[in-house]
C-alpha atoms as a PDB file:
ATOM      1  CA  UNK A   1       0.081 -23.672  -6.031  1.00  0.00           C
ATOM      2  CA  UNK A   2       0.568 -22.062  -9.712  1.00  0.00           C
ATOM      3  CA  UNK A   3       2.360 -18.901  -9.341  1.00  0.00           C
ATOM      4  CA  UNK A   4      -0.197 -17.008 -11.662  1.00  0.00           C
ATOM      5  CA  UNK A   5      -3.273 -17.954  -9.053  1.00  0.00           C
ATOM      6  CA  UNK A   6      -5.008 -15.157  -7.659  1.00  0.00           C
ATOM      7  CA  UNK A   7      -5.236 -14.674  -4.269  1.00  0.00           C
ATOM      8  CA  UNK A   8      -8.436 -13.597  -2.542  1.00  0.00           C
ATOM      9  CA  UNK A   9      -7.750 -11.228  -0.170  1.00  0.00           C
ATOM     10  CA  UNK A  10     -10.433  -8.903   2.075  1.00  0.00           C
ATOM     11  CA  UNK A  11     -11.409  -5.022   2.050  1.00  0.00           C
ATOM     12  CA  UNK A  12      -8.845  -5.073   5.074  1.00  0.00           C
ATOM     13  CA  UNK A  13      -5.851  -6.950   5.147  1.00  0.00           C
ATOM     14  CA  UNK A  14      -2.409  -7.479   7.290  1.00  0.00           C
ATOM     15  CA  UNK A  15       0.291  -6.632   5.711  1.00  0.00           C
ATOM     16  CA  UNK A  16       4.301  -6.383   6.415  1.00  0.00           C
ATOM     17  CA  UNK A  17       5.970  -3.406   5.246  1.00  0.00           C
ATOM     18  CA  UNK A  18       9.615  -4.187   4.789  1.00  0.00           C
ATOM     19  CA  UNK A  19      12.219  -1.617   4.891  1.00  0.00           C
ATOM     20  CA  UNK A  20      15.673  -1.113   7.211  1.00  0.00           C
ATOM     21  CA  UNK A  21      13.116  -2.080   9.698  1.00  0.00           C
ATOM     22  CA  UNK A  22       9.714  -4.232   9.570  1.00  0.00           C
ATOM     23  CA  UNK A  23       6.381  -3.784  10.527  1.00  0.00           C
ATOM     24  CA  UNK A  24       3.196  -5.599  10.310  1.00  0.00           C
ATOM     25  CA  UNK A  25       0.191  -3.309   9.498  1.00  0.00           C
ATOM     26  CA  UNK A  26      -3.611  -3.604   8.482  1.00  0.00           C
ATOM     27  CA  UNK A  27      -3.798  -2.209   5.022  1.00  0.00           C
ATOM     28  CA  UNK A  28      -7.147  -1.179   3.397  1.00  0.00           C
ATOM     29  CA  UNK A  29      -8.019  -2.114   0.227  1.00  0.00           C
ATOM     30  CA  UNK A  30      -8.827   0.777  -2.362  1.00  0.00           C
ATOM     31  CA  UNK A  31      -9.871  -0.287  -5.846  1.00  0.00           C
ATOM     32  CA  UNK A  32     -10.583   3.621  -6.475  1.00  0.00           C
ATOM     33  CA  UNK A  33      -6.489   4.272  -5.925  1.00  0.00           C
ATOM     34  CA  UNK A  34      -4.745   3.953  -9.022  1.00  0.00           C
ATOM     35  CA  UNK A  35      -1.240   4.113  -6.876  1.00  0.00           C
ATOM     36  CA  UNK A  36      -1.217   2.518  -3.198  1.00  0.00           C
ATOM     37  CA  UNK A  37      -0.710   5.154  -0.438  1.00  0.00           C
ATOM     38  CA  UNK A  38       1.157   5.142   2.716  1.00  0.00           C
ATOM     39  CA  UNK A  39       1.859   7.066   5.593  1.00  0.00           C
ATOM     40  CA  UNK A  40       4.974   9.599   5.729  1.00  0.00           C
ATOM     41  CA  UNK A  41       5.330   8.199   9.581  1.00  0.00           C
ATOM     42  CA  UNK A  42       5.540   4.445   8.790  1.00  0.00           C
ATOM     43  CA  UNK A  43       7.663   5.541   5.842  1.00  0.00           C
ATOM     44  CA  UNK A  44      10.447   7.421   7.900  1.00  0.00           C
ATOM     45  CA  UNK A  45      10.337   5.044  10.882  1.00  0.00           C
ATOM     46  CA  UNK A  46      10.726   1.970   8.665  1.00  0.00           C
ATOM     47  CA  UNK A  47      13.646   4.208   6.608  1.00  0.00           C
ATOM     48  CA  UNK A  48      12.047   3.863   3.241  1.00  0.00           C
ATOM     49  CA  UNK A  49      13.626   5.891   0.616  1.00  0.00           C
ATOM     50  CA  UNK A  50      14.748   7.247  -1.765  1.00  0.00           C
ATOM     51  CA  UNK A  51      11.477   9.907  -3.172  1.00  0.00           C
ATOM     52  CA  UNK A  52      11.932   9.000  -6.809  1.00  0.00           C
ATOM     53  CA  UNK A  53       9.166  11.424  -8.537  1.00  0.00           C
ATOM     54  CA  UNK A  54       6.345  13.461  -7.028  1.00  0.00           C
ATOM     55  CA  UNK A  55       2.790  12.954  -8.229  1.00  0.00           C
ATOM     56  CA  UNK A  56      -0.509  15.238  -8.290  1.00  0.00           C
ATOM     57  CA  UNK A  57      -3.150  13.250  -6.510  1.00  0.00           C
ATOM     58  CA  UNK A  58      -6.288  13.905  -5.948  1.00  0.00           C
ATOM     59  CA  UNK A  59      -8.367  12.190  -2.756  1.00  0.00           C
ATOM     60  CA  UNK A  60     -10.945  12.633  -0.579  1.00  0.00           C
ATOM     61  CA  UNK A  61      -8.775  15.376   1.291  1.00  0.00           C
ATOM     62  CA  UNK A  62      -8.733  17.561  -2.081  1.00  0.00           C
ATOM     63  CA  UNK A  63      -5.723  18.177  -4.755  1.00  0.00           C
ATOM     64  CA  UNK A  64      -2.220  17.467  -3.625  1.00  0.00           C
ATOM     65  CA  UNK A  65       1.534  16.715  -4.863  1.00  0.00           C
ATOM     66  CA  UNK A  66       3.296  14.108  -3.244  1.00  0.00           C
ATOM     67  CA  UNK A  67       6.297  12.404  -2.869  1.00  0.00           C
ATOM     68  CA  UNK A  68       6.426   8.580  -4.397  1.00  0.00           C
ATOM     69  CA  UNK A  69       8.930   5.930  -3.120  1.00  0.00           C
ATOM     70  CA  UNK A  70       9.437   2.362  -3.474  1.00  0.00           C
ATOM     71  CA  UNK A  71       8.860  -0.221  -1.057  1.00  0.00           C
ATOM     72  CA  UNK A  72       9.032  -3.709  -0.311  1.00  0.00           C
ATOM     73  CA  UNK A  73       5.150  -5.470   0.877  1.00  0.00           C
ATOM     74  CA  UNK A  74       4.368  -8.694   1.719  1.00  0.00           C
ATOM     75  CA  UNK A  75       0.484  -9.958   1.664  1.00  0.00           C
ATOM     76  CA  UNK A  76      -0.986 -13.415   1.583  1.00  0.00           C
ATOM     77  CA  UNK A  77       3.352 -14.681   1.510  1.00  0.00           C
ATOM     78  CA  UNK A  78       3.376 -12.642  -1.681  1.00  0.00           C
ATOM     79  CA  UNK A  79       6.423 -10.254  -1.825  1.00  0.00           C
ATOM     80  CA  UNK A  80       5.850  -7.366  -3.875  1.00  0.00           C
ATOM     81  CA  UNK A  81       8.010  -4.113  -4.790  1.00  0.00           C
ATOM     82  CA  UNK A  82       5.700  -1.430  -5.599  1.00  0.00           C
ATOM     83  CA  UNK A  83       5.512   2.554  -5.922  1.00  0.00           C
ATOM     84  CA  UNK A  84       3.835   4.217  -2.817  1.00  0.00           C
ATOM     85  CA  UNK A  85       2.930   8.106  -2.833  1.00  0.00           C
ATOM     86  CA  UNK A  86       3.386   9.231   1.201  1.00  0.00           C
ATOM     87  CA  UNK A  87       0.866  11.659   2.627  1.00  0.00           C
ATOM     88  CA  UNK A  88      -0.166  12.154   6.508  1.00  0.00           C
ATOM     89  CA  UNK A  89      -2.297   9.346   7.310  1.00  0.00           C
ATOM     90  CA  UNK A  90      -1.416   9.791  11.174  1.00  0.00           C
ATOM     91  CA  UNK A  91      -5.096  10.994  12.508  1.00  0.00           C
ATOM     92  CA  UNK A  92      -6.604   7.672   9.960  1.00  0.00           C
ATOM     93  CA  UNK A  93      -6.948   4.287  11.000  1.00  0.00           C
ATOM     94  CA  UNK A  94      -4.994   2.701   8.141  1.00  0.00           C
ATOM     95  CA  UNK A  95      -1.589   3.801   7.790  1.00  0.00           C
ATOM     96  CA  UNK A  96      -1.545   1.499   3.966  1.00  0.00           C
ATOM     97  CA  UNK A  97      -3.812   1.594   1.249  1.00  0.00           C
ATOM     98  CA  UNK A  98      -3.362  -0.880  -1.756  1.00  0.00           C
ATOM     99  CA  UNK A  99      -4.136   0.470  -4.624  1.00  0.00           C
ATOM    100  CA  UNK A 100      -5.134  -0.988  -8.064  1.00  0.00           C
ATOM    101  CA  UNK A 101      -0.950  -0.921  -8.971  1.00  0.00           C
ATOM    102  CA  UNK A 102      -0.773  -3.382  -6.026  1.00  0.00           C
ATOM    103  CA  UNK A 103      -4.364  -5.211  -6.519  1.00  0.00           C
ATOM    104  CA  UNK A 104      -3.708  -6.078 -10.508  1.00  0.00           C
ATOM    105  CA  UNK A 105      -0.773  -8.497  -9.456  1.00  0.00           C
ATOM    106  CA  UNK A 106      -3.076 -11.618  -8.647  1.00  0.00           C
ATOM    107  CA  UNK A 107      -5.303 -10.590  -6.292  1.00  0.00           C
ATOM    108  CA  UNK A 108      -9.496 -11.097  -5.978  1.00  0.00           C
ATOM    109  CA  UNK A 109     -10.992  -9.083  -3.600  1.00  0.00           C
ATOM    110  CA  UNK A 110     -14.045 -10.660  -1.660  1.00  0.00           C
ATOM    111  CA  UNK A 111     -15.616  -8.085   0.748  1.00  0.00           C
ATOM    112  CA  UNK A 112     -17.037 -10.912   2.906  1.00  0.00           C
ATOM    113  CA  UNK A 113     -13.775 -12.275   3.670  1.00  0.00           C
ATOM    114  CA  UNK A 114     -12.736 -11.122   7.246  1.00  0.00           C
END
């Protein structure tokens, strides 16, 4: 397989977070977020780190600054280091969003796919 193909991934996807520790999560797909998102909680229990910058961000939840890191994903056997702003995702059923910063490095999208 060329290394430039595209991979077609789903609206929800599983997706390991690699950090100190590992863990395999569902991640949802959000071609509204410009920056992927992640959960403060995953963050500190997989030891992620350093907070490089802090970013104004505005969701669903309203206007907020947050903390960005980088982190270390792998989806579809693609490993990919990419910036992550952390906010309380605890009470949501998706502790990952990938965002367009993610989505733009070979991926097609195909809501259909399960």
């Amino acid at each position: 397989m060329d290394n430039n193909e595209k991979k077609t991934i789903g609206l929800i996807e599983r997706v390991k977070v690699i950090g100190i520790k590992e863990k395999e999560v569902s991640a949802k797909i959000d071609t509204g977020a410009d920056i992927s998102s992640m959960d403060i909680h995953l963050a500190s229990e997989l030891q992620l780190g350093p907070i490089l910058d802090t970013k104004k961000i505005i969701s669903s939840e309203g206007k907020s600054v947050r903390p960005i890191i980088k982190a270390t994903i792998v989806i579809k056997n693609k490993k990919i280091k990419a910036r992550f702003n952390l906010s309380n995702r605890q009470n949501m059923k998706y502790k990952l969003l990938l965002g367009k910063n993610i989505l733009k490095r070979g991926f097609l999208i195909d809501p259909s796919k399960k």
